[in-house]
Protein backbone atom coordinates (compact mmCIF):
# COMPACT_ATOMS: atom_id res chain seq x y z
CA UNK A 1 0.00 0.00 0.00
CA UNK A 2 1.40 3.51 -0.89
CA UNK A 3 1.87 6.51 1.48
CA UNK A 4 -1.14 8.34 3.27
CA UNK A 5 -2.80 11.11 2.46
CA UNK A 6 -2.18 13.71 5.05
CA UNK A 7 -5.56 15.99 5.61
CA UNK A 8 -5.84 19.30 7.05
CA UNK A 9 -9.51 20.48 7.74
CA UNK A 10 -10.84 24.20 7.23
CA UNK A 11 -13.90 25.36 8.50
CA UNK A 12 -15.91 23.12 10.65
CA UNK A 13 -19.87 24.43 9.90
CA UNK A 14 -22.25 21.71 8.76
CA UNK A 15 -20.51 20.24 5.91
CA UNK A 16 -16.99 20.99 7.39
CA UNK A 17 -18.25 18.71 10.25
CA UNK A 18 -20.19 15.57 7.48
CA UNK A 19 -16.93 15.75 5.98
CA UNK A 20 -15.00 14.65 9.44
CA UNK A 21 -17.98 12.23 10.11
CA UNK A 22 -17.78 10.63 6.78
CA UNK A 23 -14.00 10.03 6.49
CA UNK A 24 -14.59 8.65 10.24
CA UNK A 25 -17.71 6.42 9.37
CA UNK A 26 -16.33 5.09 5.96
CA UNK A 27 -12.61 5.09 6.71
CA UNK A 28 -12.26 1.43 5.72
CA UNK A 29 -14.61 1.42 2.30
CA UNK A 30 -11.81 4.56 1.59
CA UNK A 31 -9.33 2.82 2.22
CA UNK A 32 -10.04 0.07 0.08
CA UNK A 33 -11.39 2.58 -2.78
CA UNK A 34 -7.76 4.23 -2.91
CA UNK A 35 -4.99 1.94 -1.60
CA UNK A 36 -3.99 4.40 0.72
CA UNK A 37 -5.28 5.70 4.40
CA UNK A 38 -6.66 8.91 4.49
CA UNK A 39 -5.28 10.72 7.87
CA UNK A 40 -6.85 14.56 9.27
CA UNK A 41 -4.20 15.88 10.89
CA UNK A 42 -4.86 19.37 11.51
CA UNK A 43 -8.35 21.25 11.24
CA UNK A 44 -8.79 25.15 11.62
CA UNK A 45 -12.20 27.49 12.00
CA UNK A 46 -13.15 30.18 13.85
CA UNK A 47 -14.46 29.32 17.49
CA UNK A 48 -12.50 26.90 19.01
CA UNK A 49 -14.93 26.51 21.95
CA UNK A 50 -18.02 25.99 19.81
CA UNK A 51 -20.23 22.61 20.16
CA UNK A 52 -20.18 20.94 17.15
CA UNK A 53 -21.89 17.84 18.20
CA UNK A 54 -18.34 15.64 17.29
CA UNK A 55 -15.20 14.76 19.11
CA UNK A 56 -12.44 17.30 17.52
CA UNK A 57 -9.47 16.40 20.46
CA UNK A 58 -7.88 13.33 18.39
CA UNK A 59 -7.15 16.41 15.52
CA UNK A 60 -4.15 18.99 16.14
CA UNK A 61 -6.05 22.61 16.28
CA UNK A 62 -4.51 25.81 14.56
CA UNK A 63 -5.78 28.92 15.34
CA UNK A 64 -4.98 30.67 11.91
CA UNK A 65 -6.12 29.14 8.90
CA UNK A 66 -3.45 30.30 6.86
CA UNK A 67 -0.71 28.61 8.99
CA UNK A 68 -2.67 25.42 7.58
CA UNK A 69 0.02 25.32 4.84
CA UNK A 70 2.90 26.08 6.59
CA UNK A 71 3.31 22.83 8.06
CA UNK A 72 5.37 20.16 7.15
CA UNK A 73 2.44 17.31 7.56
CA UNK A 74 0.41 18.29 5.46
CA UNK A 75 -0.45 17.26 1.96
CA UNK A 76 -3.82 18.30 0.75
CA UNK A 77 -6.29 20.79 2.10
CA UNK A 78 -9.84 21.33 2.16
CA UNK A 79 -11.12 24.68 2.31
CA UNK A 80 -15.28 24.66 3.70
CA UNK A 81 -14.88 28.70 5.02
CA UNK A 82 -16.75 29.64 2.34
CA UNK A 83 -16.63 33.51 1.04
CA UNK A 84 -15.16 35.24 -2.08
CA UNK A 85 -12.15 36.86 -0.38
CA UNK A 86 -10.44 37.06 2.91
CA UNK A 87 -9.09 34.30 5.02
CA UNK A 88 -10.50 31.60 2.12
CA UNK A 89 -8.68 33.11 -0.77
CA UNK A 90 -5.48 33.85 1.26
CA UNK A 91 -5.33 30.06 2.23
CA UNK A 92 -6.21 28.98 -1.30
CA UNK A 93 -3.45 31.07 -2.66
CA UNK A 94 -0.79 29.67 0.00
CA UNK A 95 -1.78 26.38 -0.50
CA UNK A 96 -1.31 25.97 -4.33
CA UNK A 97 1.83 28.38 -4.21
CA UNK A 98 3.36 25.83 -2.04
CA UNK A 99 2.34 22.89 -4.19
CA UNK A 100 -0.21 21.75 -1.62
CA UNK A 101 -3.44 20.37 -3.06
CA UNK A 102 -6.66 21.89 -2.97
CA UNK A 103 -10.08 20.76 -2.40
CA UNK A 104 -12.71 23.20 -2.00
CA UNK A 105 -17.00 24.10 -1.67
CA UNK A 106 -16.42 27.21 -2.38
CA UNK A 107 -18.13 28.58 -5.30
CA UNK A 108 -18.21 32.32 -5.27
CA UNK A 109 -14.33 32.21 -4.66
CA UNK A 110 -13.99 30.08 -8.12
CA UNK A 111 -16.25 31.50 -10.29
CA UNK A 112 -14.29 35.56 -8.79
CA UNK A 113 -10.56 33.70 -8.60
CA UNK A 114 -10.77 31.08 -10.16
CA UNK A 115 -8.43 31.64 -13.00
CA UNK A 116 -5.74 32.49 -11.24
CA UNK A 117 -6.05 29.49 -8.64
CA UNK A 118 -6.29 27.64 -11.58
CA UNK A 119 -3.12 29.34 -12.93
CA UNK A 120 -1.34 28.53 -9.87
CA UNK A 121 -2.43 24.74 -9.61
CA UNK A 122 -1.36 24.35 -13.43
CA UNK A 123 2.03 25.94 -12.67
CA UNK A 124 2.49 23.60 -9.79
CA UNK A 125 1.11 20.65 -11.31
CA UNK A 126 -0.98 19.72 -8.43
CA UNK A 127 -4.74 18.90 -8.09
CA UNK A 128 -7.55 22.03 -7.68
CA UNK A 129 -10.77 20.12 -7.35
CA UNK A 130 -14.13 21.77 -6.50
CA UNK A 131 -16.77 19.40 -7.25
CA UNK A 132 -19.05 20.21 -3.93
CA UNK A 133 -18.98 23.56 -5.08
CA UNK A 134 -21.48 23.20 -7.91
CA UNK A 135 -25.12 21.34 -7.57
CA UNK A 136 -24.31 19.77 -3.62
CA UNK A 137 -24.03 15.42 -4.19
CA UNK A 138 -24.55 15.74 -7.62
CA UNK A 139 -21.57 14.71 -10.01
CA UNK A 140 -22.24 17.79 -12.50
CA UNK A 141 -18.18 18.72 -12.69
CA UNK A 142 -17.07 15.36 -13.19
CA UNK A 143 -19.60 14.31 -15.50
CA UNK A 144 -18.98 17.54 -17.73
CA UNK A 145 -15.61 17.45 -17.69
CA UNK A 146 -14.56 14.18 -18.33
CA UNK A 147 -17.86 12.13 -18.57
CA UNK A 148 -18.66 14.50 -21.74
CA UNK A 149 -14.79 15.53 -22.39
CA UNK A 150 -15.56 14.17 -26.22
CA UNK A 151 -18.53 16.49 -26.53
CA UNK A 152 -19.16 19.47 -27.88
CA UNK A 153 -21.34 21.23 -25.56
CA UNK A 154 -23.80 23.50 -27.16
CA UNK A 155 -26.07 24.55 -24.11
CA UNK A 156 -26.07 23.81 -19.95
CA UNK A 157 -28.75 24.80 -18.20
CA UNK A 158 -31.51 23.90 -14.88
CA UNK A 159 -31.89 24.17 -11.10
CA UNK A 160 -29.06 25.30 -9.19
CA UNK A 161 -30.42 26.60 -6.17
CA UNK A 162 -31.71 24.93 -3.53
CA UNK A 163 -32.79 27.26 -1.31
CA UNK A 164 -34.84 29.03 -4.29
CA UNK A 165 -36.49 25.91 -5.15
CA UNK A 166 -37.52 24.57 -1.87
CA UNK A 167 -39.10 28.47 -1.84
CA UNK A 168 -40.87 27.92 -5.24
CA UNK A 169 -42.14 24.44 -4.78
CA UNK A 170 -43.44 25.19 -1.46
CA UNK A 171 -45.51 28.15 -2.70
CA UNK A 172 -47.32 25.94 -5.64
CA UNK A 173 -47.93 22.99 -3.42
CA UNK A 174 -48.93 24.83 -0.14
CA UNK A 175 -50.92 27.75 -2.35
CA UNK A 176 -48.81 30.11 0.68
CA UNK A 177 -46.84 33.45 -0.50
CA UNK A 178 -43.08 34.31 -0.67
CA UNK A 179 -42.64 35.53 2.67
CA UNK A 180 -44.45 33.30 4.23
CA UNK A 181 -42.29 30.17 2.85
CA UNK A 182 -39.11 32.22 3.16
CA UNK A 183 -39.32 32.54 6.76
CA UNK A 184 -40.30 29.09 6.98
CA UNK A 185 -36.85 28.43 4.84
CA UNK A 186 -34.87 30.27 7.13
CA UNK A 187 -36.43 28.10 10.49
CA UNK A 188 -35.67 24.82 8.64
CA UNK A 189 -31.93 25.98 7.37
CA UNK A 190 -32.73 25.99 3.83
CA UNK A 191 -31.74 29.64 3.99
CA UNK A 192 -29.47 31.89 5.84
CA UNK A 193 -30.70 34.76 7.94
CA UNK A 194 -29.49 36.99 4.90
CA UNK A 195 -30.94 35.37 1.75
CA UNK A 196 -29.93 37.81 -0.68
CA UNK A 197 -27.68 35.26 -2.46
CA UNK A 198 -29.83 32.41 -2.60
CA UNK A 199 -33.25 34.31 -3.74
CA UNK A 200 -31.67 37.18 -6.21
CA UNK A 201 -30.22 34.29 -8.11
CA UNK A 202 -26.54 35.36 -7.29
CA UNK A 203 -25.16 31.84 -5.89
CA UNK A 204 -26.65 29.93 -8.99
CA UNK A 205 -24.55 33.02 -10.92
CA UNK A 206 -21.77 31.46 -9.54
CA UNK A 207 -22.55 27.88 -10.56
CA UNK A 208 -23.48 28.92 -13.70
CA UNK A 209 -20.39 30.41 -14.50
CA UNK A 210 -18.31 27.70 -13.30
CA UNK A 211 -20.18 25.63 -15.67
CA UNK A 212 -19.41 27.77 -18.43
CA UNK A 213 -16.30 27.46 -18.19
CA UNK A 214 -16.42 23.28 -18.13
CA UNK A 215 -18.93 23.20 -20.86
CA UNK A 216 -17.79 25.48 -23.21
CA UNK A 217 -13.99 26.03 -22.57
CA UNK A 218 -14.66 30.03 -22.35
CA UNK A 219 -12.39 32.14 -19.70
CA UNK A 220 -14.95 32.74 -16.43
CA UNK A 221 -16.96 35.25 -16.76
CA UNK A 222 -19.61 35.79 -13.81
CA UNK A 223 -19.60 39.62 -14.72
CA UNK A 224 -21.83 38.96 -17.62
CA UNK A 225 -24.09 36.81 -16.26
CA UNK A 226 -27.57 38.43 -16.68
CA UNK A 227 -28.85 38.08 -12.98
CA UNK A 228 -32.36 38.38 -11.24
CA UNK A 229 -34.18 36.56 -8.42
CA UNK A 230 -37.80 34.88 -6.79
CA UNK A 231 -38.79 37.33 -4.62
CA UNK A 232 -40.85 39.49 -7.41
CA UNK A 233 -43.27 36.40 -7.79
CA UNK A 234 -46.27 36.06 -6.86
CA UNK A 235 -49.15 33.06 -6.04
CA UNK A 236 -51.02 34.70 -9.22
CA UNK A 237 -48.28 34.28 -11.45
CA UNK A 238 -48.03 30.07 -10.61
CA UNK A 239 -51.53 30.15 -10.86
CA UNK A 240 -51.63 31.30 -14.65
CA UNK A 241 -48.67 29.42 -15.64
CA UNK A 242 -50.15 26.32 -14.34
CA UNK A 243 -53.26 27.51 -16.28
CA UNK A 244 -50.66 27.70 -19.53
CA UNK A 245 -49.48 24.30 -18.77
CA UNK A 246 -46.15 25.72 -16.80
CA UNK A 247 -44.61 25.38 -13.65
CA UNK A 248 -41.99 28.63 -12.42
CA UNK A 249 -38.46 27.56 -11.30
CA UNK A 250 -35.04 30.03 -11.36
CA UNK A 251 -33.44 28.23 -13.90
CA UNK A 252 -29.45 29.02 -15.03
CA UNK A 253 -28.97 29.17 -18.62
CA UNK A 254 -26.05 29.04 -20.84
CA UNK A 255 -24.89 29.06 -24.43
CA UNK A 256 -22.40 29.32 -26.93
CA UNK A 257 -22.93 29.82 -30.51
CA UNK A 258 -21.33 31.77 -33.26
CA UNK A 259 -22.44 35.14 -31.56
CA UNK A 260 -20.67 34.33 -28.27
CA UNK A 261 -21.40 32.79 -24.49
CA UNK A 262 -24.74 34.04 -23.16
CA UNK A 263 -25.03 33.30 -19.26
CA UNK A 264 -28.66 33.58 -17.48
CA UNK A 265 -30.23 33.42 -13.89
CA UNK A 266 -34.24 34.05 -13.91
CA UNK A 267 -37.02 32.92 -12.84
CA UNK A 268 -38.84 30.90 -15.60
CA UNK A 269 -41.53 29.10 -16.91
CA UNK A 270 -40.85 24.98 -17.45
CA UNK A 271 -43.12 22.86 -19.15
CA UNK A 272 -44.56 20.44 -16.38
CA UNK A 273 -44.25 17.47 -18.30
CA UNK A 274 -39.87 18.66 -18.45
CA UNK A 275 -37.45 16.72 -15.55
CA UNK A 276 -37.05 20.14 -14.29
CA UNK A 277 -40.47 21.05 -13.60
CA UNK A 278 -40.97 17.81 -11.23
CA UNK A 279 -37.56 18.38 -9.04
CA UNK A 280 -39.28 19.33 -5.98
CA UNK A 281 -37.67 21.04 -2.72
CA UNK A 282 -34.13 21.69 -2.49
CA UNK A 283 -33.14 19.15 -5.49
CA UNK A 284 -31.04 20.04 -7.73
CA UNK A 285 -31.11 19.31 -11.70
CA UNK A 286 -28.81 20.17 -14.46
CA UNK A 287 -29.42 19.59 -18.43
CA UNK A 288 -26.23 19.54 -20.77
CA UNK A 289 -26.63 19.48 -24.54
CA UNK A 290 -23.51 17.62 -26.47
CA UNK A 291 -23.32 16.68 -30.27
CA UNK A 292 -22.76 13.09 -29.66
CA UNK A 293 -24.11 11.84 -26.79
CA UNK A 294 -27.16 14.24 -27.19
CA UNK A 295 -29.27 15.89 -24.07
CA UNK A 296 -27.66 14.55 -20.23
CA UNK A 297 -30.08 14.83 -17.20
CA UNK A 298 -28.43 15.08 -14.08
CA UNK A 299 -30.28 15.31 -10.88
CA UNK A 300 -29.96 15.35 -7.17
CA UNK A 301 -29.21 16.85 -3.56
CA UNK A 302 -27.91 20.27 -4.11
CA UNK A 303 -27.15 21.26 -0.40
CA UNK A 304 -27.03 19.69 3.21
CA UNK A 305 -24.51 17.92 5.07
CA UNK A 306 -24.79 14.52 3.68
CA UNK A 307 -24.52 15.69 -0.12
CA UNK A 308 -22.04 18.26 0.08
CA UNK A 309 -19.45 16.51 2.43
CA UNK A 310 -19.94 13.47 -0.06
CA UNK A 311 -18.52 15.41 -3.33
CA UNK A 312 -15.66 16.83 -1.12
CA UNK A 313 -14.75 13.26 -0.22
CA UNK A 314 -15.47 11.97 -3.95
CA UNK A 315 -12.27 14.37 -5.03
CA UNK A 316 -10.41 13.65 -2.16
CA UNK A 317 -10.75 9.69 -3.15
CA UNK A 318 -10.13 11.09 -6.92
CA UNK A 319 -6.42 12.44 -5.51
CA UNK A 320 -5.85 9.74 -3.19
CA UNK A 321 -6.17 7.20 -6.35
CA UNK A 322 -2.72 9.19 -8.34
CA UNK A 323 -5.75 11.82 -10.08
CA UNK A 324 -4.95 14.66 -11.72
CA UNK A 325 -6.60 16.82 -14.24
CA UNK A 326 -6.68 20.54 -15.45
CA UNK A 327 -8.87 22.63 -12.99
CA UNK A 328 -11.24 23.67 -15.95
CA UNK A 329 -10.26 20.44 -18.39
CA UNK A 330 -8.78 22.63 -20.79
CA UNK A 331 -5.24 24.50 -19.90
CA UNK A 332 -6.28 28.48 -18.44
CA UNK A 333 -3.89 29.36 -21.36
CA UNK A 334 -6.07 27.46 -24.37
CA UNK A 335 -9.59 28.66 -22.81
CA UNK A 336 -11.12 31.51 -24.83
CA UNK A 337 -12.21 34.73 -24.32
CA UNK A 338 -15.82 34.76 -25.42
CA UNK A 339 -17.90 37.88 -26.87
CA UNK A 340 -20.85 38.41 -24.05
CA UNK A 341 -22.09 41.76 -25.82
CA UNK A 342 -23.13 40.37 -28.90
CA UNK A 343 -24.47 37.42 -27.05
CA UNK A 344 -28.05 36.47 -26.86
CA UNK A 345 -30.45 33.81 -26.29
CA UNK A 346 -32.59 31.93 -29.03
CA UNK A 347 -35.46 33.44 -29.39
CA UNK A 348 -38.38 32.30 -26.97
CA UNK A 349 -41.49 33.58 -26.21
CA UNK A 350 -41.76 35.94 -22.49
CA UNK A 351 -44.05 35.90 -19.86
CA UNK A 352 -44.75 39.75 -18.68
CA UNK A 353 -46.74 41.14 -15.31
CA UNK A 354 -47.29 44.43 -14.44
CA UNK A 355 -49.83 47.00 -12.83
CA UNK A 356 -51.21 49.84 -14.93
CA UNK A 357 -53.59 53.13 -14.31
CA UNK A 358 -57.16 51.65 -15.22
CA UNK A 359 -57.99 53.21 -18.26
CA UNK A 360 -58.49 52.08 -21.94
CA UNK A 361 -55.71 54.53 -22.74
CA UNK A 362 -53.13 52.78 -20.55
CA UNK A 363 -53.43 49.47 -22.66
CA UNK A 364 -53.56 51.87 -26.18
CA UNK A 365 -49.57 52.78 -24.95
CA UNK A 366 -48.81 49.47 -24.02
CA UNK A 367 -49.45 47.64 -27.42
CA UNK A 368 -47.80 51.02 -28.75
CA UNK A 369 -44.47 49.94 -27.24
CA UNK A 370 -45.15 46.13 -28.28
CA UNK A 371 -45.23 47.61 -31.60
CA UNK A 372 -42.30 49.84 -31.46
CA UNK A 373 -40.20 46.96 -29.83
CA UNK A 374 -41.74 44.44 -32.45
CA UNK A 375 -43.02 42.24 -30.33
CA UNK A 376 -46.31 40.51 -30.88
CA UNK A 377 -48.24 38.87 -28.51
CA UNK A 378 -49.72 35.87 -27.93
CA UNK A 379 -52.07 36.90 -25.58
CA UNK A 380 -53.41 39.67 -23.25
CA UNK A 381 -55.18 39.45 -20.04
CA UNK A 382 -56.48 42.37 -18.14
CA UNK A 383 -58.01 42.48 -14.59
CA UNK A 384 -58.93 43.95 -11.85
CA UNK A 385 -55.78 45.41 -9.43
CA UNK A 386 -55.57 45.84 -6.03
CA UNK A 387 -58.11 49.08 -6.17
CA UNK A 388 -60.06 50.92 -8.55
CA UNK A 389 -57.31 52.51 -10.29
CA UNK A 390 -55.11 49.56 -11.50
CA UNK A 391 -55.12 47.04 -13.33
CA UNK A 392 -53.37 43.72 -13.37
CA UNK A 393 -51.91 42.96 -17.11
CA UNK A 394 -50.56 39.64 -18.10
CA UNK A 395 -48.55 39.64 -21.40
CA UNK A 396 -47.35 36.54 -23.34
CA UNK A 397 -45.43 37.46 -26.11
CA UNK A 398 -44.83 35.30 -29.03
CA UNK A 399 -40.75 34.23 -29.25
CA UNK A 400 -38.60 37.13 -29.41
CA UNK A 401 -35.05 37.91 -28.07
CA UNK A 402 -34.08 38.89 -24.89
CA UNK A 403 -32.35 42.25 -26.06
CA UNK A 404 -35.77 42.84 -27.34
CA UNK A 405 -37.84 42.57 -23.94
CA UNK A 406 -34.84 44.19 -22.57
CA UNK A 407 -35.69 47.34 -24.31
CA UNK A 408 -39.44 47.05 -24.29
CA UNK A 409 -38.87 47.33 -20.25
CA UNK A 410 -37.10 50.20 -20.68
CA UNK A 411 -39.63 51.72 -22.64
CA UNK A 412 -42.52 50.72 -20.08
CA UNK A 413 -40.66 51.70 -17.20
CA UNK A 414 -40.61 55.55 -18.96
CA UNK A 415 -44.33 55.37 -18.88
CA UNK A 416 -46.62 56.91 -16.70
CA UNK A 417 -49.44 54.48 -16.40
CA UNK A 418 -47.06 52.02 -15.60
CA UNK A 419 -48.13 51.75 -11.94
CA UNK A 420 -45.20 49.08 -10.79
CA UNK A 421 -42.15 47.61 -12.38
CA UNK A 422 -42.64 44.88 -14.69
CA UNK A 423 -41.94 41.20 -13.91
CA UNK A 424 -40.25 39.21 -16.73
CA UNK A 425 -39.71 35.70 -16.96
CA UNK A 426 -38.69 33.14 -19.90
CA UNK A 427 -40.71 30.58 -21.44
CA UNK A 428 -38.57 27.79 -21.60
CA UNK A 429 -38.96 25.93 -24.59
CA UNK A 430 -37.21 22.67 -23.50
């Protein structure tokens, strides 16, 4: 049997902790998996005092987590502290400058940094792995990068939020609004006491354009991801799309075509009878689109203990075994710069919801701007607002491109019957 694999451990939250318990529980499986023990040695977080429910005293503690990779014991790392910056990037930096390997969760770090970690583990020829950091348990790196690695990957796209799901599906099945299911989110640990990430659609941003990069071989690009959240709908907008045969989930898009990459987080409208329509609660589900082996479905746990801790130990077994691969599958140096400006989605019909003054004129501007913006419509629907004076207006235009809407919001948002701001989202033709 070859040499151990010496761990060190930080951040020691939920998954920091499934992570210790798994190694613990499974130790022999492992073992038998890679030829070679797998040994913590040192683990690092913030409160050394806290009760995490597990017996840390057979581990060496160290106070700083960037002295992590100063020791001589030490051959691999695993960083669960989570954040873009700060005392997560400073250890990831340390770590790969020293030729230490990396294994980490954290996605808004990669999809921010990840170049130049990647540019760093390349130089060092040592393994950057990151597959908990994208869709929880479910495989979606691996199986992009080198289950599909003979593909050519023409669009990625689904679920990857599980917070905003759980929120979603809730509201259609219990018939209860945003708030109400939020809060109830936030009591169960689906979401943190500061959502912002999980319901404006920025941590599925960050998956997205991680994916991106493994689907398409483009540079990272989370700037140009078009971005927006949940928290704008409503019970009456799952009631009409289930009356249009649709069920509303924030859905990540991607692309690449002649034009360039086009990267999207919205809130859309999914065909019930489509996989991604029936992942319920915080699951997770990911389509990929390559030339040979035609449409993928992958599907799973996208967050908890259990999940997360078990793609962290899936690369660590992937090291242990003599693994190695380009961070992104193709070399930082080969991946290409795509055009995000010209970039746009195919065309696909939009559904539209906003308030108006009640008067006939108010609808004689709005199919003004349709016109102006070329958009026609596949239907209108008019009723009663909240009082007197407004009225509720469901559009559904016929396909069109998102620069299009884009513009036609603009131009609605300059008028004055326009009595709140409209609410977009994409009818997914899938």
């Amino acid at each position: 049997m070859v040499q151990g694999l010496r761990i060190a451990l930080a951040g020691l939250g939920t998954v920091g902790c499934g992570v210790l318990k798994l190694l613990k529980d499974n130790a022999d499986l492992i073992e038998r998996r890679t030829g070679r023990k797998i040994e913590v040695i040192a683990i690092s977080a913030r409160n050394k005092n806290r009760d995490r429910g597990i017996d840390l005293s057979r581990y060496d503690w160290v106070d700083d987590v960037v002295d992590l990779p100063k020791r001589d014991d030490i051959d691999l790392v695993i960083e669960l502290i989570g954040g873009s910056e700060g005392p997560a990037l400073e250890l990831a930096r340390a770590c790969l400058k020293k030729g230490i390997a990396l294994i980490t969760a954290n996605k808004a770090m990669i999809a921010h940094h990840g170049m130049e970690l990647a540019e760093l583990a390349e130089s060092s020829q040592i393994p950057f792995a990151y597959e908990a950091a994208v869709a929880g348990g479910i495989p979606i790196i691996k199986g992009v990068k080198e289950g599909a690695a003979a593909n050519e990957i023409s669009q990625i796209f689904g679920i990857l939020n599980g917070t905003s799901n759980f929120i979603l599906t809730t509201m259609e099945k219990d018939k209860r609004g945003f708030e109400d299911v939020l809060a109830e989110a936030q009591a169960l640990g689906y979401a943190e006491a500061d959502p912002t990430f999980d319901i404006e659609g920025i941590d599925a941003a960050h998956k997205l354009a991680i994916l991106s990069t493994l689907a398409f071989g483009t540079k990272l690009d989370f700037d140009s991801v078009k971005t927006s959240g949940i928290q704008t709908v409503t019970l009456s907008d799952m009631q009409k799309a289930a009356q249009m045969g649709y069920k509303i989930r924030l859905i990540g898009q991607a692309k690449k075509n002649t034009q360039g990459l086009f990267q999207k987080v919205s809130p859309c409208l999914v065909p019930c009878h489509h996989p991604l329509a029936q992942a319920d609660g915080s699951l997770n589900a990911v389509v990929a689109q390559g030339n040979q082996v035609g449409r993928l479905l992958f599907e799973g746990a996208g967050a908890g203990a259990g999940p997360t801790a078990s793609a962290v130990v899936a690369d660590l077994v992937d090291i242990a075994r003599g693994g190695y691969a380009t961070p992104f599958g193709i070399p930082v140096q080969y991946l290409e710069k795509a055009d995000t400006e010209k970039a746009d989605s195919d065309k696909q019909s939009v559904y539209i919801r906003l308030s108006i003054a009640n008067t006939a004129q108010a609808v004689s501007k709005l199919v003004v701007l349709l016109a102006d913006a070329d958009i026609s419509l596949e239907s209108l629907n008019q009723q009663e607002g909240q009082d007197q004076e407004t009225s509720d207006v469901i559009l559904v235009t016929k396909a069109c491109t998102s620069e299009a809407i884009e513009n036609l919001v603009k131009a609605f948002n300059g008028l004055a019957e326009i009595k709140s701001a409209p609410v977009t989202m994409d009818i997914l033709n899938i």
